[in-house]
PDB file of N, CA and C in Angstrom:
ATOM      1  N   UNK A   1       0.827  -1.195   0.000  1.00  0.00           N
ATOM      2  CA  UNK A   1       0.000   0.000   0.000  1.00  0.00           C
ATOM      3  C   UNK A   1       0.869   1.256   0.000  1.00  0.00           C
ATOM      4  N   UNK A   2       2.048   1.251   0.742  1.00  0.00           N
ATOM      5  CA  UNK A   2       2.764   2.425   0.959  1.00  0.00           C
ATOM      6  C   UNK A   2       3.479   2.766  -0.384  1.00  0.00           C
ATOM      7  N   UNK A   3       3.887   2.010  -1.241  1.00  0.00           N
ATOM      8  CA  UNK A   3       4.465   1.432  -2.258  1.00  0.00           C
ATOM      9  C   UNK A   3       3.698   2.038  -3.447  1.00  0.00           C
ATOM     10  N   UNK A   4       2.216   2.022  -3.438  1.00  0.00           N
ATOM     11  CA  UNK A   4       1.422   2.449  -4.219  1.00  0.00           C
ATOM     12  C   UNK A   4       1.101   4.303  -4.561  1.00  0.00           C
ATOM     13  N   UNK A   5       1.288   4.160  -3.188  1.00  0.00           N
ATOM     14  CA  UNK A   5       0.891   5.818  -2.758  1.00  0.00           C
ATOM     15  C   UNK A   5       2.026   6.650  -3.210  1.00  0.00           C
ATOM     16  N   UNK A   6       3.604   5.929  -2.936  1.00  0.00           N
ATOM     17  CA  UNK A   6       4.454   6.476  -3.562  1.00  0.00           C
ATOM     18  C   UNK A   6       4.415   6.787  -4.686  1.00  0.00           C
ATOM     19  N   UNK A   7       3.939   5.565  -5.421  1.00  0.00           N
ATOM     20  CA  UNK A   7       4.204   5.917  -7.115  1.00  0.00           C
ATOM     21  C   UNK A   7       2.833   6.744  -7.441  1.00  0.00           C
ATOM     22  N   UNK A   8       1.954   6.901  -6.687  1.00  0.00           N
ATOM     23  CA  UNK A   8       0.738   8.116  -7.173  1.00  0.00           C
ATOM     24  C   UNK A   8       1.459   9.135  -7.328  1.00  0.00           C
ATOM     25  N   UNK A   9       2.324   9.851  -6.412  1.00  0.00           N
ATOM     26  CA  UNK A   9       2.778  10.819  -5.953  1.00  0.00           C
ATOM     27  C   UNK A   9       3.625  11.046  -6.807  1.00  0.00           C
ATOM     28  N   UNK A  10       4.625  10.164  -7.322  1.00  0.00           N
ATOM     29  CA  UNK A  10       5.551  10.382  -8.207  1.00  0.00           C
ATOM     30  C   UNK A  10       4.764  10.731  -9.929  1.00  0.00           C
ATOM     31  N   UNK A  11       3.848   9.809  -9.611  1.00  0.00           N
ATOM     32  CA  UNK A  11       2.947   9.749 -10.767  1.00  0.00           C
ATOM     33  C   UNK A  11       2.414  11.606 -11.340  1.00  0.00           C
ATOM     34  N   UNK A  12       1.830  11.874 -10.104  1.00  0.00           N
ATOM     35  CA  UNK A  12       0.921  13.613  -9.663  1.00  0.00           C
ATOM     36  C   UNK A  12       1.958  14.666 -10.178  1.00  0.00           C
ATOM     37  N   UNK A  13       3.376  14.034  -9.557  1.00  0.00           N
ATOM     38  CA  UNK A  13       4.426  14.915  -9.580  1.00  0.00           C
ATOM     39  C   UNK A  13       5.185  15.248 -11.240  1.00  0.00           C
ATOM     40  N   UNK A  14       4.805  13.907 -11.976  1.00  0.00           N
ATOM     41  CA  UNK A  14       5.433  14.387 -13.419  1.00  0.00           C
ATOM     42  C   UNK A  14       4.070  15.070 -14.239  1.00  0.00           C
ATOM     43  N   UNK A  15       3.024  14.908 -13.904  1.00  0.00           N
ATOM     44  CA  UNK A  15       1.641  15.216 -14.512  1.00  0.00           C
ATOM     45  C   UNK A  15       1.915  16.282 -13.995  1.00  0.00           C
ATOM     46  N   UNK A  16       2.146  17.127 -13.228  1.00  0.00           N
ATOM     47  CA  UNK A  16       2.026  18.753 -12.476  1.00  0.00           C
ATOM     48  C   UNK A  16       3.243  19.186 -13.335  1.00  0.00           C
ATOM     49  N   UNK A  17       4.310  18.855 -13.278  1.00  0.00           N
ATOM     50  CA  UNK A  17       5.567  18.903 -13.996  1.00  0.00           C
ATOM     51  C   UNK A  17       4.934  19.347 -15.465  1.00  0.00           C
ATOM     52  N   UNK A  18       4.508  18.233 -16.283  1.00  0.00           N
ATOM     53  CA  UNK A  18       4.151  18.460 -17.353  1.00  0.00           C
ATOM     54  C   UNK A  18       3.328  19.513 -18.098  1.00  0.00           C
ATOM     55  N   UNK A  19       2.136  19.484 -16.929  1.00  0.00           N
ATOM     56  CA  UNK A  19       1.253  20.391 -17.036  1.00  0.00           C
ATOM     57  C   UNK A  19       1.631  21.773 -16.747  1.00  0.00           C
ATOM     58  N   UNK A  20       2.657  22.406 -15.748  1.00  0.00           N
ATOM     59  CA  UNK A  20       2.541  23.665 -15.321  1.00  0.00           C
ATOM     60  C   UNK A  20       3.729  24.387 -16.262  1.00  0.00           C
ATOM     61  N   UNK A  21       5.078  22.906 -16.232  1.00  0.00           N
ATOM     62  CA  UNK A  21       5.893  23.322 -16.935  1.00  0.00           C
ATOM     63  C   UNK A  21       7.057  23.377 -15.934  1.00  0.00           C
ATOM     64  N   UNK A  22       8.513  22.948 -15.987  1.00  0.00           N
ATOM     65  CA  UNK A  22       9.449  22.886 -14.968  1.00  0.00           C
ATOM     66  C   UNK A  22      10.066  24.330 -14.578  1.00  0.00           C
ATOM     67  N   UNK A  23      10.253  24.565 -13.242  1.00  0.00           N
ATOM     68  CA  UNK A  23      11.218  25.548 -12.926  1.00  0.00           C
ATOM     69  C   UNK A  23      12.400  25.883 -13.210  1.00  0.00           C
ATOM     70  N   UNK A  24      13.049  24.759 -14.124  1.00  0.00           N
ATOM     71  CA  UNK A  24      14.234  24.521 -14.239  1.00  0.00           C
ATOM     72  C   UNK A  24      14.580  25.331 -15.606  1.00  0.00           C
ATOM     73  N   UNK A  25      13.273  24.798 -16.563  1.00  0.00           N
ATOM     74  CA  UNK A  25      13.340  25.368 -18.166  1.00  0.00           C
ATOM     75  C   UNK A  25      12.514  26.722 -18.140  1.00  0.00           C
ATOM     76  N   UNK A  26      12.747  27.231 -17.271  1.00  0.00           N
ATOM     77  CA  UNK A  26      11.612  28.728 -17.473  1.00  0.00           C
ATOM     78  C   UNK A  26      12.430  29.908 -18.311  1.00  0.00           C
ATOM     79  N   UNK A  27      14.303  29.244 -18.135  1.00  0.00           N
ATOM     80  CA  UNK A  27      15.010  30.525 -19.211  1.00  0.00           C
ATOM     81  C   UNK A  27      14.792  29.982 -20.999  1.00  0.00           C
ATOM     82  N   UNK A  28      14.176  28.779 -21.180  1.00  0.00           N
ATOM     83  CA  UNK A  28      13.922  28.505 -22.446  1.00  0.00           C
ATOM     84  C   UNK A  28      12.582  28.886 -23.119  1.00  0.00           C
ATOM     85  N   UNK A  29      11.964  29.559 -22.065  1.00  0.00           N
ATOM     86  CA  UNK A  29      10.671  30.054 -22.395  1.00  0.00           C
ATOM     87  C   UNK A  29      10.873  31.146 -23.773  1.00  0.00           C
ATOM     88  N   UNK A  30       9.946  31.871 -24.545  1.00  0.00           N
ATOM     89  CA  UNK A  30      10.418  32.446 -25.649  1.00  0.00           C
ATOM     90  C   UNK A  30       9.928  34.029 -24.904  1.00  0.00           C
ATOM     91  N   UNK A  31      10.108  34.986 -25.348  1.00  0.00           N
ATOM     92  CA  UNK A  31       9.668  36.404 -24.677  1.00  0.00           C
ATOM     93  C   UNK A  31       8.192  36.578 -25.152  1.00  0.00           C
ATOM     94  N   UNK A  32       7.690  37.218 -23.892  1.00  0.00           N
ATOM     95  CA  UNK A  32       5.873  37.525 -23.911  1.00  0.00           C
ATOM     96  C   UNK A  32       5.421  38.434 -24.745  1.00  0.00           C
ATOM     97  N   UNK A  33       4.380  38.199 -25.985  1.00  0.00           N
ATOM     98  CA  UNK A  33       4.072  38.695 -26.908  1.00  0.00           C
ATOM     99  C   UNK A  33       2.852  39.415 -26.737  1.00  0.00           C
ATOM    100  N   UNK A  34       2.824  39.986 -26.942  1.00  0.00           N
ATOM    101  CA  UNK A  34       1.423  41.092 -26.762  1.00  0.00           C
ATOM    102  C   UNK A  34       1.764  42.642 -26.049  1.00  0.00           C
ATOM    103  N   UNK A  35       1.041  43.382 -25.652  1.00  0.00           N
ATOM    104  CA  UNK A  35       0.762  44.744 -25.007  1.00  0.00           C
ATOM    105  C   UNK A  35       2.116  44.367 -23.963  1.00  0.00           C
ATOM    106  N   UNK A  36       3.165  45.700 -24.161  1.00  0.00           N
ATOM    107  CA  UNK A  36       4.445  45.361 -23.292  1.00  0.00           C
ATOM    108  C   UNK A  36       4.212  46.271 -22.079  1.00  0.00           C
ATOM    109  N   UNK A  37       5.485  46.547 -21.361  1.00  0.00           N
ATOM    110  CA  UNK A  37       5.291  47.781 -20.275  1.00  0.00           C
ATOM    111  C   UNK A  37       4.947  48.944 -20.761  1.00  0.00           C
ATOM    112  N   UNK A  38       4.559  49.956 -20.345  1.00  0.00           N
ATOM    113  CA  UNK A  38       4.633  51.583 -20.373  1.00  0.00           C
ATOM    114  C   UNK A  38       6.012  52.285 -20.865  1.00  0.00           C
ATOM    115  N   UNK A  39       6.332  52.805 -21.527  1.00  0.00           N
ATOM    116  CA  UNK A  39       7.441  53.653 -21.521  1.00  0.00           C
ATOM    117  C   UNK A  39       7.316  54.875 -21.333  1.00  0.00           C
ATOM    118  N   UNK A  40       8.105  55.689 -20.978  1.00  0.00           N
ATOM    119  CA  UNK A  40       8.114  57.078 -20.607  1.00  0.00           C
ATOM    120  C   UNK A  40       7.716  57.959 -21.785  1.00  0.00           C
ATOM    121  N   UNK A  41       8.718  57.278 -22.762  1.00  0.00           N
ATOM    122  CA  UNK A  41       8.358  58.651 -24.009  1.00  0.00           C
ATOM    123  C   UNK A  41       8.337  57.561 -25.201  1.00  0.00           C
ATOM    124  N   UNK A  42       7.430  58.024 -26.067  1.00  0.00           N
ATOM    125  CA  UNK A  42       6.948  56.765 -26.809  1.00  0.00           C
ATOM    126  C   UNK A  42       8.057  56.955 -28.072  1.00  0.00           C
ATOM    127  N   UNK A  43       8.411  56.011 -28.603  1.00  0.00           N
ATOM    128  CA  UNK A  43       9.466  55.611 -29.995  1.00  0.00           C
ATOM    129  C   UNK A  43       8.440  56.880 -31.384  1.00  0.00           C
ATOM    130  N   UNK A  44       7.157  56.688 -31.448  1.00  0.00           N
ATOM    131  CA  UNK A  44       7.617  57.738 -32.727  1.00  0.00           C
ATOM    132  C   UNK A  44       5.870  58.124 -32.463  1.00  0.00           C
ATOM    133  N   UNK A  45       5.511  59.255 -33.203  1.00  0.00           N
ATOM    134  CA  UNK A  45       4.122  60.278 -32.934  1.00  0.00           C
ATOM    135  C   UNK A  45       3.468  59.937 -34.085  1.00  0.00           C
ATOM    136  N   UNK A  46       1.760  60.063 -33.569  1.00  0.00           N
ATOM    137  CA  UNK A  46       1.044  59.905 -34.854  1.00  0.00           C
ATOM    138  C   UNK A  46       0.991  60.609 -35.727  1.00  0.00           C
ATOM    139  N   UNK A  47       0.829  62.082 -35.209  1.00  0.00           N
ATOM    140  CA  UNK A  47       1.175  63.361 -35.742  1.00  0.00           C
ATOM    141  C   UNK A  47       2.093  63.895 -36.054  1.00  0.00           C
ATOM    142  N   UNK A  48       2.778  64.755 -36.790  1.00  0.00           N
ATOM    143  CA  UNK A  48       3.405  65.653 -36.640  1.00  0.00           C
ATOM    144  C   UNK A  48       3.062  67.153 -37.238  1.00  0.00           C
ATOM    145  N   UNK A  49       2.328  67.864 -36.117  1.00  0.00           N
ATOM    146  CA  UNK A  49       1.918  69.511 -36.907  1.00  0.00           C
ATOM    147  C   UNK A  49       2.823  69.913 -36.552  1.00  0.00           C
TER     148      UNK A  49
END
């Protein structure tokens, strides 16, 4: 029984792994695409009068 419970656990533990994604590979992640930070002064104007 104890034997069993282990391997659930080990079992839970690569399924969570898999699913959330490892701590280990988070610098292989690619950079976040969409709406970035705020900047102070924006790169170029819609206008120019």
């Amino acid at each position: 029984m104890k034997t069993m419970v282990a391997q659930w656990f080990q079992w839970f533990g690569e399924a969570m792994t898999h699913a959330l994604g490892s701590f280990n590979d988070r610098h292989l992640q690619p950079p976040p695409i969409g709406t970035q930070p705020y900047r102070d002064t924006p790169d170029k104007r819609a206008r120019d009068y």
